[in-house]
N, C-alpha and C. Protein backbone atom coordinates (compact mmCIF):
# COMPACT_ATOMS: atom_id res chain seq x y z
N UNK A 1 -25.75 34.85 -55.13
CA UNK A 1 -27.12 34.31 -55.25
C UNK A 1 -27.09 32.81 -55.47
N UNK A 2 -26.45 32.27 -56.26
CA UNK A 2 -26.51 30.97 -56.82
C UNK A 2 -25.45 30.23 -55.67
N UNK A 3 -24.62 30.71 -54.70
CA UNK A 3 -23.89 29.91 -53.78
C UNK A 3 -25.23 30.07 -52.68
N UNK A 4 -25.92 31.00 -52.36
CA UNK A 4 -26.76 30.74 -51.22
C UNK A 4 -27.91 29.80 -52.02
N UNK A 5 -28.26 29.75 -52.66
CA UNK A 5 -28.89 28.89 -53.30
C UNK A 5 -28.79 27.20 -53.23
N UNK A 6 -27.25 27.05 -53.45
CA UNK A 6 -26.89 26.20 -53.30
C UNK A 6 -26.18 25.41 -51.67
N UNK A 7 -26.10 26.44 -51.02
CA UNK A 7 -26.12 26.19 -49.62
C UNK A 7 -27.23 26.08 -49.41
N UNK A 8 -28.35 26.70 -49.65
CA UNK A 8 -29.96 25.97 -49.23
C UNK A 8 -30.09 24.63 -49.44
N UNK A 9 -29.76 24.74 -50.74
CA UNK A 9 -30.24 22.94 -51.22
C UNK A 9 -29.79 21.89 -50.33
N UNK A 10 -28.12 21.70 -50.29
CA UNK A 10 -27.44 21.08 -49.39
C UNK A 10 -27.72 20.55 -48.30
N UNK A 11 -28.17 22.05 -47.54
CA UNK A 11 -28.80 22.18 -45.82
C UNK A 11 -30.66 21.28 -46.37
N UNK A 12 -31.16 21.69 -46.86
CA UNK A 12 -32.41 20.62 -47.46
C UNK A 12 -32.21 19.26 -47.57
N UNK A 13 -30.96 18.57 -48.41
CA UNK A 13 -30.90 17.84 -48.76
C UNK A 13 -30.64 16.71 -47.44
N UNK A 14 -29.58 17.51 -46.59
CA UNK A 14 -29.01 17.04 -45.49
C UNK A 14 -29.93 16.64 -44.32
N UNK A 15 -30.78 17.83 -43.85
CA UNK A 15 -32.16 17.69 -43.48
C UNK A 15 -32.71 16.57 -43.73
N UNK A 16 -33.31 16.69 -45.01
CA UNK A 16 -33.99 15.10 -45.51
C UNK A 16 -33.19 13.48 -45.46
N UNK A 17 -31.87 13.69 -45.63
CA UNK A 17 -31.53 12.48 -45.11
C UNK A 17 -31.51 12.24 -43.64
N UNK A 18 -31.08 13.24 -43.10
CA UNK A 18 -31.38 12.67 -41.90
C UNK A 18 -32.68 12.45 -40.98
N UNK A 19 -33.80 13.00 -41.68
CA UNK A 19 -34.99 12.45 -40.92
C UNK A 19 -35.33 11.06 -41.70
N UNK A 20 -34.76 10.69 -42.75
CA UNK A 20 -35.28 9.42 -43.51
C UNK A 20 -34.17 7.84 -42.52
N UNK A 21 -32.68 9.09 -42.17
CA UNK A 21 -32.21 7.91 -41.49
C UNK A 21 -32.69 7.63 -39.69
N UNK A 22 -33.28 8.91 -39.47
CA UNK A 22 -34.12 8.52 -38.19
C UNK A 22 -35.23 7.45 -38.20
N UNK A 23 -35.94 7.89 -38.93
CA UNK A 23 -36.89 7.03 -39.30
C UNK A 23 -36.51 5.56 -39.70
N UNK A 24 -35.71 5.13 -40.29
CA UNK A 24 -35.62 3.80 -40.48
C UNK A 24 -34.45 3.19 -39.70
N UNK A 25 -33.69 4.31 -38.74
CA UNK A 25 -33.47 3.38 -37.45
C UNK A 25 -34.56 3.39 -36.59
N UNK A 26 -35.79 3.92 -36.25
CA UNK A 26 -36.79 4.11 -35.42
C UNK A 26 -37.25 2.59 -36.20
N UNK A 27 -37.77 2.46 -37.17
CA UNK A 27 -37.99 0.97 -38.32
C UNK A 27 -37.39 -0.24 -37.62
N UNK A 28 -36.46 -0.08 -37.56
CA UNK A 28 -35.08 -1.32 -36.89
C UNK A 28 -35.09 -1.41 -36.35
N UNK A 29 -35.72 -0.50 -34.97
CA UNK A 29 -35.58 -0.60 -33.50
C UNK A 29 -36.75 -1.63 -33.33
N UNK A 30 -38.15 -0.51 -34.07
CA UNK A 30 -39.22 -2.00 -33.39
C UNK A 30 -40.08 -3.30 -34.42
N UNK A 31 -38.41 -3.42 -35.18
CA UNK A 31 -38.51 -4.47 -35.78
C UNK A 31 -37.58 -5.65 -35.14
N UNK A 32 -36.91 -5.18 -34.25
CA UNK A 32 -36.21 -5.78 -33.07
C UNK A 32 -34.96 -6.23 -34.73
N UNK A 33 -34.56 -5.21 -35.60
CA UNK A 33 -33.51 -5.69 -36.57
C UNK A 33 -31.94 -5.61 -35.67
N UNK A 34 -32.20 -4.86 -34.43
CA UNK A 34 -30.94 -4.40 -33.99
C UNK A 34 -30.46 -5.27 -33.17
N UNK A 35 -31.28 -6.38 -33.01
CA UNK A 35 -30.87 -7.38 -31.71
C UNK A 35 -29.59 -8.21 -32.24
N UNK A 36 -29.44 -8.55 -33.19
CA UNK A 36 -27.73 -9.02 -33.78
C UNK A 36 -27.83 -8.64 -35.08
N UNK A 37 -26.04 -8.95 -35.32
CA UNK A 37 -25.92 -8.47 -36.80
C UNK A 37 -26.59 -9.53 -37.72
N UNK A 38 -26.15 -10.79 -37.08
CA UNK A 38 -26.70 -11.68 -38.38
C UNK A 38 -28.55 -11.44 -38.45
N UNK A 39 -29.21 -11.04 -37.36
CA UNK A 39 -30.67 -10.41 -37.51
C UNK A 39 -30.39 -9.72 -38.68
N UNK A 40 -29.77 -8.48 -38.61
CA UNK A 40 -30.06 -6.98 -39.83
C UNK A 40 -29.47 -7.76 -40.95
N UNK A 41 -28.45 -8.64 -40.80
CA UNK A 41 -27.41 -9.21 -42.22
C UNK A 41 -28.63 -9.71 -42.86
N UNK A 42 -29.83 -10.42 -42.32
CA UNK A 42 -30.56 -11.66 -42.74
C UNK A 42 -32.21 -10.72 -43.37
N UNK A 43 -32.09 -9.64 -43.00
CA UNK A 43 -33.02 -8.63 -43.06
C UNK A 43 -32.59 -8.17 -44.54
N UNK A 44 -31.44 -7.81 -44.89
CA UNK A 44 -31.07 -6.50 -46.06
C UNK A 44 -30.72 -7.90 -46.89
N UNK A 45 -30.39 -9.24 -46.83
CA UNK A 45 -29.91 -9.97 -48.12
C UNK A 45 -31.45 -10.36 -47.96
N UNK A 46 -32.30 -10.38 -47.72
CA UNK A 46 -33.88 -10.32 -48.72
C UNK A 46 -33.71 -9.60 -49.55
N UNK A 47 -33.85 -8.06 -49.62
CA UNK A 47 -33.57 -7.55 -50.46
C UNK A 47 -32.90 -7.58 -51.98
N UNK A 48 -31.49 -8.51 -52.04
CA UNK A 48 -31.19 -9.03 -52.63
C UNK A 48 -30.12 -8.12 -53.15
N UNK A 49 -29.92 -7.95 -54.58
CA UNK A 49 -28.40 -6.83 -55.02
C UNK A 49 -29.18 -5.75 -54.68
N UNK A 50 -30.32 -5.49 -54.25
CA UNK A 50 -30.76 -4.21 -54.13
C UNK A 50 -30.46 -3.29 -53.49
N UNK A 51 -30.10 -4.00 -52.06
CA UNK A 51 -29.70 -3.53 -50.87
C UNK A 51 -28.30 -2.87 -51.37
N UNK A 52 -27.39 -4.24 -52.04
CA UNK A 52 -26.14 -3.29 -52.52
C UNK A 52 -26.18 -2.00 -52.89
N UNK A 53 -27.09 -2.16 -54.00
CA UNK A 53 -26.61 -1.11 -54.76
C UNK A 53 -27.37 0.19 -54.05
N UNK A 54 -28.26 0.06 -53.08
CA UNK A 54 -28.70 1.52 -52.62
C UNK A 54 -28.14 2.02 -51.57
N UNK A 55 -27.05 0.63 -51.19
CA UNK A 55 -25.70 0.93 -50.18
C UNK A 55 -24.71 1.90 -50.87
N UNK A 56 -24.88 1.32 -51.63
CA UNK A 56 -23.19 1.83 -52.65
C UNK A 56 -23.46 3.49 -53.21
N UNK A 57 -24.87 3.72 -53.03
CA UNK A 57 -25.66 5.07 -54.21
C UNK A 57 -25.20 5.39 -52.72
N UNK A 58 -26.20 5.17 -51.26
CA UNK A 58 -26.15 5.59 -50.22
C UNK A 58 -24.30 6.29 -50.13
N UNK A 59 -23.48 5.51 -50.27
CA UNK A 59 -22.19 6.04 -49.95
C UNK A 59 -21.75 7.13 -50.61
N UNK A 60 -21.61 6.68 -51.82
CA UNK A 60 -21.69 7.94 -53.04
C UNK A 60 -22.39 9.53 -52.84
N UNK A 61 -23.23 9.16 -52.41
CA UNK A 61 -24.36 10.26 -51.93
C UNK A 61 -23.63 11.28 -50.65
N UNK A 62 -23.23 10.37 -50.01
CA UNK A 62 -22.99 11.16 -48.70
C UNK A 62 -21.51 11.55 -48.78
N UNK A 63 -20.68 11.03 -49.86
CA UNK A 63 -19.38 11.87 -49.70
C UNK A 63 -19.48 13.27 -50.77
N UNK A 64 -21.28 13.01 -51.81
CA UNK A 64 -21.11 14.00 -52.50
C UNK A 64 -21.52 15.86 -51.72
N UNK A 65 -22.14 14.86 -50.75
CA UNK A 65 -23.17 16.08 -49.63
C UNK A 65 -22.88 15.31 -48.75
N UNK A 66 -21.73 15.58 -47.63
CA UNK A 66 -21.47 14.84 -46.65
C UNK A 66 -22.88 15.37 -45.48
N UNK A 67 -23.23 14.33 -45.09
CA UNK A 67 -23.74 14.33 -43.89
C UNK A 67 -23.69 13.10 -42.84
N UNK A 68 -22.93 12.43 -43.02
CA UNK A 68 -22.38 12.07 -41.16
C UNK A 68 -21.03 12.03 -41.63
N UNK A 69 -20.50 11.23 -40.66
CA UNK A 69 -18.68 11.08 -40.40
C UNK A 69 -18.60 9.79 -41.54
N UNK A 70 -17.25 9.82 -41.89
CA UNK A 70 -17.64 8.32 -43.09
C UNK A 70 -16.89 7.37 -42.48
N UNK A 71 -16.28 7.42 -41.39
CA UNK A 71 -16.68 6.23 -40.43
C UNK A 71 -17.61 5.63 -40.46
N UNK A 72 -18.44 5.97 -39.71
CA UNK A 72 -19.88 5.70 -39.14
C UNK A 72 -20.12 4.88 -40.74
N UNK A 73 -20.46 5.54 -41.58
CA UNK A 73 -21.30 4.81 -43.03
C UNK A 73 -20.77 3.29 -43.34
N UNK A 74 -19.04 3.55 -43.17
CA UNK A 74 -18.14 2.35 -43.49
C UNK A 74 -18.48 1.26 -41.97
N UNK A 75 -18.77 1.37 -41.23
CA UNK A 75 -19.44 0.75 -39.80
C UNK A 75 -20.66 0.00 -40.65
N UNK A 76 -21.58 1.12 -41.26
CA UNK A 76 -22.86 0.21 -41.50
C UNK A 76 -22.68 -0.47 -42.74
N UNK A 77 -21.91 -0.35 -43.59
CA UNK A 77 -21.41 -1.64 -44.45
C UNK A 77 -21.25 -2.72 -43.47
N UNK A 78 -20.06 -2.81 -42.98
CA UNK A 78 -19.82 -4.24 -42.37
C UNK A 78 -20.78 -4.81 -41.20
N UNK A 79 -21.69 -3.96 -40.92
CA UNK A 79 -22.91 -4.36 -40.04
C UNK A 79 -23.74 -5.14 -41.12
N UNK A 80 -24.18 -4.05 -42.04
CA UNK A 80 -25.27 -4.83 -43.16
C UNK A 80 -25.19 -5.83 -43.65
N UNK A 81 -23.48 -6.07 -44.09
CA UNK A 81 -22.70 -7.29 -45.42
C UNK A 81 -21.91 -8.18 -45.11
N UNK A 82 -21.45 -8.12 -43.80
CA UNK A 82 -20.10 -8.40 -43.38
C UNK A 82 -19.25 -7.58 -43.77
N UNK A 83 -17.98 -8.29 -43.19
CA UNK A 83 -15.97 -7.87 -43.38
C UNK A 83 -15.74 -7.92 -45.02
N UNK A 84 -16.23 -8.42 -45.66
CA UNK A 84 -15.87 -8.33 -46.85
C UNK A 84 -16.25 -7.66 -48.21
N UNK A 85 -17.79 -8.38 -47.65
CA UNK A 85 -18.67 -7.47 -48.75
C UNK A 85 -19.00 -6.16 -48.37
N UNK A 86 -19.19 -5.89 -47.15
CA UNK A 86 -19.11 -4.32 -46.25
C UNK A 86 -17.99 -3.67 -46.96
N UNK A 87 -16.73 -4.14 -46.92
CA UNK A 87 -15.26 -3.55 -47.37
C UNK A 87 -15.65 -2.96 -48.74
N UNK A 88 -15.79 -4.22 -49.60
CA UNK A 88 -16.09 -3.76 -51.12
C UNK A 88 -17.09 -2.83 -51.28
N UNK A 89 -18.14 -2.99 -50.76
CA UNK A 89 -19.26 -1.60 -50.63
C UNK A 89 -19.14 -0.49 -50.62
N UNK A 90 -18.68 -0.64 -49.61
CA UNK A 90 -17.80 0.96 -49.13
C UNK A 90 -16.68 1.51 -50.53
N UNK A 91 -16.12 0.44 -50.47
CA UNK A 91 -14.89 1.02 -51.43
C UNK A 91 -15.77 1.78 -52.49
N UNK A 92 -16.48 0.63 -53.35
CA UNK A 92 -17.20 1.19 -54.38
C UNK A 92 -17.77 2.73 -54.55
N UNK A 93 -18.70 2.87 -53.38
CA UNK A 93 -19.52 3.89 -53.03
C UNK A 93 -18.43 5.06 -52.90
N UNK A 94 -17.49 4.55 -52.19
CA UNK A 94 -16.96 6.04 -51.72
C UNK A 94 -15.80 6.62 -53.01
N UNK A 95 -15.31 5.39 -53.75
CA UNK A 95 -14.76 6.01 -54.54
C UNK A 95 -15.25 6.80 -56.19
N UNK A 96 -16.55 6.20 -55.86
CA UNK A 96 -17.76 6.81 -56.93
C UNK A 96 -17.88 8.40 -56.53
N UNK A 97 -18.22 8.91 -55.19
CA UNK A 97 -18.62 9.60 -54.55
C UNK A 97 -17.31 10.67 -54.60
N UNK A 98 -16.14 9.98 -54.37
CA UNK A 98 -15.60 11.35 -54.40
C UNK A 98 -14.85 11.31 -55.87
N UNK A 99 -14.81 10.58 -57.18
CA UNK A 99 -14.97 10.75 -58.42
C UNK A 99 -15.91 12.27 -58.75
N UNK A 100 -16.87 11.38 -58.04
CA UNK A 100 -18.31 12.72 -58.28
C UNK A 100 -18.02 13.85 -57.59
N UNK A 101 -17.36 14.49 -56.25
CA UNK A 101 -16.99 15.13 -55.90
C UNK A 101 -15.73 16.22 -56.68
N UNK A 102 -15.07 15.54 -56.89
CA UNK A 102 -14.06 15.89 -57.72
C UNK A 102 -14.48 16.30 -59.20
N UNK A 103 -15.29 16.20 -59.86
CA UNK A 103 -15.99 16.64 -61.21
C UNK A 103 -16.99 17.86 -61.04
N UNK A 104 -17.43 17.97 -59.63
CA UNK A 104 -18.30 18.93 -59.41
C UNK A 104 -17.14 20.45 -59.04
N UNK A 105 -16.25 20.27 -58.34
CA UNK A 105 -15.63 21.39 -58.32
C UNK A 105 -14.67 21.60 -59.18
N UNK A 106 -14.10 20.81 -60.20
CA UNK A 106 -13.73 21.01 -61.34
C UNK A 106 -14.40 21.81 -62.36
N UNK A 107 -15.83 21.66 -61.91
CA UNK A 107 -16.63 22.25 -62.87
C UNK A 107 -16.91 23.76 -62.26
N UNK A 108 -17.49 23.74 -61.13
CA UNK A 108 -18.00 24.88 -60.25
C UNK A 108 -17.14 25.53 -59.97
N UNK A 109 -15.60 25.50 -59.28
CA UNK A 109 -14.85 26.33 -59.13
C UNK A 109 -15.07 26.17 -57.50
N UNK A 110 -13.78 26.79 -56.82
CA UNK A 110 -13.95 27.03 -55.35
C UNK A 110 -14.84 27.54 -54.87
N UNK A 111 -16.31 28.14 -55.71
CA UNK A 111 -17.16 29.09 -54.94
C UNK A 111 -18.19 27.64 -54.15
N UNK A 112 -17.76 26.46 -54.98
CA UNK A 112 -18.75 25.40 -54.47
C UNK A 112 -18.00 24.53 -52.97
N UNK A 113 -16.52 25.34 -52.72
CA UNK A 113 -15.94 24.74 -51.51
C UNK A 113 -16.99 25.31 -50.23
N UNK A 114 -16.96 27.12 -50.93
CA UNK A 114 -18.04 27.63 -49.37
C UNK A 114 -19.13 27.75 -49.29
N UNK A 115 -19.90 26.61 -50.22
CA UNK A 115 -21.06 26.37 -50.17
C UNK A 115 -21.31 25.38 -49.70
N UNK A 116 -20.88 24.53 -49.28
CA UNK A 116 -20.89 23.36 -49.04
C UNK A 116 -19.86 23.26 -47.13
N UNK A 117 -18.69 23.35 -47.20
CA UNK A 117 -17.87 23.73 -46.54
C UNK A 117 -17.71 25.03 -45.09
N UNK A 118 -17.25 24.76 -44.19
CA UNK A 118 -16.88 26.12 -43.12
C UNK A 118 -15.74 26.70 -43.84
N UNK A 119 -15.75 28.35 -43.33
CA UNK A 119 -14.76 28.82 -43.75
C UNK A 119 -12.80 28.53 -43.18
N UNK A 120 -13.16 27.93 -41.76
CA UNK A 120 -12.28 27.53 -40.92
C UNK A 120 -11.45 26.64 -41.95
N UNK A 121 -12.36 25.36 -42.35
CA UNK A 121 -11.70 24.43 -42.86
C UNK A 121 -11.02 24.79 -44.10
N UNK A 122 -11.88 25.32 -44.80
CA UNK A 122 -11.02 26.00 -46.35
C UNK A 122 -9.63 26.80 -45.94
N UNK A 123 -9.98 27.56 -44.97
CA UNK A 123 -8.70 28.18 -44.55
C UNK A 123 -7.30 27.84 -44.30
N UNK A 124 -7.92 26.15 -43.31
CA UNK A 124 -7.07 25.55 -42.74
C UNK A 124 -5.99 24.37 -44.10
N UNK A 125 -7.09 24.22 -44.95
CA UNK A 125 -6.35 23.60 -45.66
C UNK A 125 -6.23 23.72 -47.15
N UNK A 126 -6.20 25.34 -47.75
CA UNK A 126 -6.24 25.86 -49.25
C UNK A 126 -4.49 26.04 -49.06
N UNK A 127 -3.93 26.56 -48.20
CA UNK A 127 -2.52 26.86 -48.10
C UNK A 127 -1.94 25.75 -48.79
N UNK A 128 -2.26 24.36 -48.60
CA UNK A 128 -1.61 23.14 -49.25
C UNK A 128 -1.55 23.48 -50.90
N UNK A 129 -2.19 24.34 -50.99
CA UNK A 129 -2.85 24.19 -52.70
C UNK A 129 -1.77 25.17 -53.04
N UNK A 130 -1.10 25.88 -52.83
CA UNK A 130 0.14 26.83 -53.40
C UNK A 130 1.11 26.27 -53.61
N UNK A 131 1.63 24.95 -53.42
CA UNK A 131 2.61 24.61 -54.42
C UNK A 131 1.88 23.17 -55.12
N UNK A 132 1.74 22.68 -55.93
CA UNK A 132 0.72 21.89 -56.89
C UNK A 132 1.67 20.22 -56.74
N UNK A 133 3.18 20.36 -56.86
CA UNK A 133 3.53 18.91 -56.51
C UNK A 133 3.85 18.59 -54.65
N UNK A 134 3.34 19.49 -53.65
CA UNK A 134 3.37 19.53 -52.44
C UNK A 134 2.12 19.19 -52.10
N UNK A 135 1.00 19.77 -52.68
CA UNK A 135 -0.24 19.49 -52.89
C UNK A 135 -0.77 17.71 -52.80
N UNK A 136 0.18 17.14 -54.34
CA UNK A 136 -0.45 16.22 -54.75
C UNK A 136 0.08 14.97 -53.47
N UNK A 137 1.48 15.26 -53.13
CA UNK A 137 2.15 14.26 -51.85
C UNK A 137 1.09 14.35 -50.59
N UNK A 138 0.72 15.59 -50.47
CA UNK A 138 -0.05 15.46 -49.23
C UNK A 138 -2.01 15.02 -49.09
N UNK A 139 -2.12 15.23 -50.61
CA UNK A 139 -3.33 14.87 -50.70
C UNK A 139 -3.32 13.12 -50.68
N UNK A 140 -1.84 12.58 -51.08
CA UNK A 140 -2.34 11.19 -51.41
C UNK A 140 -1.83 10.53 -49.83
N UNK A 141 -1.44 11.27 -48.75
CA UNK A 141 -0.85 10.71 -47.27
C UNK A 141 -2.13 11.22 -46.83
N UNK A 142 -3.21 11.97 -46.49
CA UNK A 142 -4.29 12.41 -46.36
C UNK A 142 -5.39 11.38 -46.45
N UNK A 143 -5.96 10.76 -47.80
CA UNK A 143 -6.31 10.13 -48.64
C UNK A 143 -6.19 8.75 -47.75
N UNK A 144 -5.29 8.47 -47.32
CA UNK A 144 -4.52 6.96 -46.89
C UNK A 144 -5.11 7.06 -45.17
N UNK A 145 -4.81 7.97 -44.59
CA UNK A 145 -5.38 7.89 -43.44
C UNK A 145 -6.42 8.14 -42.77
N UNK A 146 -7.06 7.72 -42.10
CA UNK A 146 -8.80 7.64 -41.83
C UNK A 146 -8.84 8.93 -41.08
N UNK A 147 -8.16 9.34 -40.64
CA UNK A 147 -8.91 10.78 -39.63
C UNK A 147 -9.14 11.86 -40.73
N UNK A 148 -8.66 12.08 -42.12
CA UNK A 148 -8.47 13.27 -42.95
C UNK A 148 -9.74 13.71 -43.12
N UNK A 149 -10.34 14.95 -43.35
CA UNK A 149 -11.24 15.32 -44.17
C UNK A 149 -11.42 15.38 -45.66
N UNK A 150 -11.66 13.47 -45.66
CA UNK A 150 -11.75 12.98 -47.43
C UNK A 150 -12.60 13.84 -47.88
N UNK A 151 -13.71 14.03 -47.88
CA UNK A 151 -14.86 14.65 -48.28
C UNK A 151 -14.54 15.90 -49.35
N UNK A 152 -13.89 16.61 -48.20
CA UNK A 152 -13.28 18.01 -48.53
C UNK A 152 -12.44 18.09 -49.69
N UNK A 153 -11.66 17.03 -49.09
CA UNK A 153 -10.25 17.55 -49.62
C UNK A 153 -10.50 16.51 -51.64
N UNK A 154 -11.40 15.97 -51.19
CA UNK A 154 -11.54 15.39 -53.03
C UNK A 154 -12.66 16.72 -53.80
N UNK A 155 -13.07 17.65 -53.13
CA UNK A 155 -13.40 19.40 -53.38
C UNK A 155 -12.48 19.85 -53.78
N UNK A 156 -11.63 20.27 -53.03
CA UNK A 156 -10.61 20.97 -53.01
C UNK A 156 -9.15 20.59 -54.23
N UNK A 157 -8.92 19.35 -54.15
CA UNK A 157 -8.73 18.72 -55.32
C UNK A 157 -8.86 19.10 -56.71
N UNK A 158 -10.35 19.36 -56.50
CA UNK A 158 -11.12 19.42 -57.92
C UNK A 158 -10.84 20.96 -58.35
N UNK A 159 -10.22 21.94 -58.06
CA UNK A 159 -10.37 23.34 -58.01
C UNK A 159 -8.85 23.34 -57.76
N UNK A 160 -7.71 22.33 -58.06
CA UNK A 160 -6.50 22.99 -58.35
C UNK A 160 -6.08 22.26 -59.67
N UNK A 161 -4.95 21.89 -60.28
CA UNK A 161 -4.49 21.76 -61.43
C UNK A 161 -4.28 20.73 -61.22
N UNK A 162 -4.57 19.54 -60.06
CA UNK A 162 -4.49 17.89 -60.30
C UNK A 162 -5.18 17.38 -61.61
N UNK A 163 -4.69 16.35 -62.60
CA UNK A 163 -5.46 15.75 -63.17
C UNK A 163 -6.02 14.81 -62.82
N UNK A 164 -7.19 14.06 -63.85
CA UNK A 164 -8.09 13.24 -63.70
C UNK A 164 -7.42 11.82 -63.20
N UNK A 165 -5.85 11.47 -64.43
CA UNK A 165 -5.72 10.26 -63.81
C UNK A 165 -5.36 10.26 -62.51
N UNK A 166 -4.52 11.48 -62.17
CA UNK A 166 -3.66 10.93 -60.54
C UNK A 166 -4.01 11.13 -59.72
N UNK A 167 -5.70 12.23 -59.89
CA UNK A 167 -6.67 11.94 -58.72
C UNK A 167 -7.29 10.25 -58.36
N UNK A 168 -7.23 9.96 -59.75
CA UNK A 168 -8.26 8.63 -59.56
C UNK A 168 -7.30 7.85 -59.25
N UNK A 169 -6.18 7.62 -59.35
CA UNK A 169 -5.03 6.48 -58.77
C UNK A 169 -4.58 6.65 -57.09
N UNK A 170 -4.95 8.10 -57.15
CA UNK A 170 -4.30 8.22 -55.64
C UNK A 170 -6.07 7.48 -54.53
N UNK A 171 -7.14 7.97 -55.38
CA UNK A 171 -8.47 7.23 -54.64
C UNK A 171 -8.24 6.04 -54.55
N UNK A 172 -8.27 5.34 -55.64
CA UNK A 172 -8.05 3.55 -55.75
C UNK A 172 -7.43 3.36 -55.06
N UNK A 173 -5.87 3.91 -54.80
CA UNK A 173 -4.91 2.87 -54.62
C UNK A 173 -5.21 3.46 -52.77
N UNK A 174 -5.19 4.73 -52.41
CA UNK A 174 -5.08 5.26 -50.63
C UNK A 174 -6.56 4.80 -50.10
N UNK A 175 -7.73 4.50 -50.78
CA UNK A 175 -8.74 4.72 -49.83
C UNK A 175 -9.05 3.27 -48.92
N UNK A 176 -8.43 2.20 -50.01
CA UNK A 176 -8.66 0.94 -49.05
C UNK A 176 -8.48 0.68 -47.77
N UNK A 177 -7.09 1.38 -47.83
CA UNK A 177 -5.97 1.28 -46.19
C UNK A 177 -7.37 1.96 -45.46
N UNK A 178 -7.97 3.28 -45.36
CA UNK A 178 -8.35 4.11 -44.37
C UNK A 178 -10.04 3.20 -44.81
N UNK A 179 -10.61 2.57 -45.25
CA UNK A 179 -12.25 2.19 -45.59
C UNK A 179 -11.63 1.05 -44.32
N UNK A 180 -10.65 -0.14 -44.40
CA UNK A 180 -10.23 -0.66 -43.86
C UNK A 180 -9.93 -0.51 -42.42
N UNK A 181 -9.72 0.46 -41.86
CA UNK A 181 -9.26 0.77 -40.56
C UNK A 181 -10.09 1.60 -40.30
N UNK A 182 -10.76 2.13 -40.97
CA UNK A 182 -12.13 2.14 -40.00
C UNK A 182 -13.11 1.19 -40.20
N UNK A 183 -13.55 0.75 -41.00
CA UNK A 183 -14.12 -0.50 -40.99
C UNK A 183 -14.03 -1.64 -39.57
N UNK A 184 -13.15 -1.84 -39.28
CA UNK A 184 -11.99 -2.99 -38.48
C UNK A 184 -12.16 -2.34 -36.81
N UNK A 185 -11.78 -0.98 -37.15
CA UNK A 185 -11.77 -0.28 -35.77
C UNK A 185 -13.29 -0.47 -35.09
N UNK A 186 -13.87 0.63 -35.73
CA UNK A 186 -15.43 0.92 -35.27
C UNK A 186 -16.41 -0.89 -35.04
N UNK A 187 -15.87 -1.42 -35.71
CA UNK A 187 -16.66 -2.87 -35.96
C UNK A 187 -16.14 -3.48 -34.60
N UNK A 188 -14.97 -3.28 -33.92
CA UNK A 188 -14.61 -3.59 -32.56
C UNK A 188 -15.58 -3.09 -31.73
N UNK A 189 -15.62 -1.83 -31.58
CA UNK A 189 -16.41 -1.19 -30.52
C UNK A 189 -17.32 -1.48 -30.55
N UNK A 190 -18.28 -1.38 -31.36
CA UNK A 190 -19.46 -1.40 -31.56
C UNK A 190 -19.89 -2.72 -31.28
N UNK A 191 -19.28 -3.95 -31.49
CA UNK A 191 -19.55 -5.16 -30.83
C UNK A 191 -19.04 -5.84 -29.41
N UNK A 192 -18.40 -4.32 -29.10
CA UNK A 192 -18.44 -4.38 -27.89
C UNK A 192 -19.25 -3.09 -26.59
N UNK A 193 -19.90 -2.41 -27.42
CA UNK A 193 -20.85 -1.70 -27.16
C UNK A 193 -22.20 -2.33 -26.86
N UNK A 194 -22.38 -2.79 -28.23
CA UNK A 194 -23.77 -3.57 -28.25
C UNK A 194 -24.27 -4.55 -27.50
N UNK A 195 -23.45 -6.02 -26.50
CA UNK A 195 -23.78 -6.13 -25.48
C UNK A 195 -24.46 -5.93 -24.15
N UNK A 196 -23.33 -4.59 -24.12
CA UNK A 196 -23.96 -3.71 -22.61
C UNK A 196 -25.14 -3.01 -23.24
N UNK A 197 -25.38 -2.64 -23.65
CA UNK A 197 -26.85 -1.85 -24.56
C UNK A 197 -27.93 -3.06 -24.13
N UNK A 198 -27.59 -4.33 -24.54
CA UNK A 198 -28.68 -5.24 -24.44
C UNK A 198 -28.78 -6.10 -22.56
């Protein structure tokens, strides 16, 4: 009862962000914010630390209830802030986010992996969790590289016998490399996308 419950909420919650982020790219479109970056850069520093910090909640948010790829999110840092302050944004947010991730299934137990989670994926990657120092090597090479399912796996985390500090050292110290390379990557394309678009 209380996991379908909580798979409702999720699927609600997810729902609602994404018609709020339709909507305020529909906002951007015919505010002509999308015509360059330094346009949207010059748009969100009105705002002022505000923008930060509902960047940084924004990040936090979405690794706690993932709903897009965290590519994509780490893209709209360095669109919004630039290469640098985009970088730090991200970092912040995401390592808040899966802090917060990691305290929630510590608390909840694995029943909050398949509430949240496919069963495929739990499947594919609970086997890691049977030996606990095999576990912790592969969570922190995981962690480091941008294709992993961070999201998840700072869940999954939270629901074996890792502690608090060497979860939080392996976040700090692995997530820069992968916020970084996708950051760097996607920020290529996309400014070389955006051209032909216009």
């Amino acid at each position: 009862m209380q996991m379908n419950i909580a798979k409702n909420s999720i699927r609600i919650v997810s729902g609602l962000s994404l018609i709020i982020c339709i909507v305020l790219s529909v906002y951007a479109f015919h505010n002509h914010l999308f015509t360059s970056q330094e346009v949207l850069q010059a748009y969100i520093a009105g705002f002022g630390m505000m923008g930060a910090l509902v960047f940084i909640a924004f990040q936090a948010v979405q690794v706690v209830i993932p709903i897009f790829p965290g590519g994509i999110s780490c893209l709209g840092g360095v669109l919004l802030f630039g290469p640098w302050a985009g970088f730090f944004y991200n970092y912040i947010g995401i390592c808040v986010g899966s802090l917060v991730a990691f305290a929630i299934a510590r608390n909840c137990g694995k029943p909050i992996l398949y509430a949240i989670f496919n069963d495929k994926m739990i499947a594919k990657y609970e086997a890691w969790t049977g030996n606990q120092s095999k576990f912790v090597r592969w969570f922190a090479i995981a962690i480091f590289l941008p294709v992993a399912p961070d999201d998840f796996l700072c869940y999954l985390a939270g629901t074996t016998q890792m502690g608090w500090q060497k979860f939080t050292v392996i976040i700090l110290l692995g997530k820069p490399a992968a916020i970084a390379l996708y950051s760097l990557g996607l920020s290529v394309i996309f400014q070389h996308i955006v051209p032909l678009v216009h």
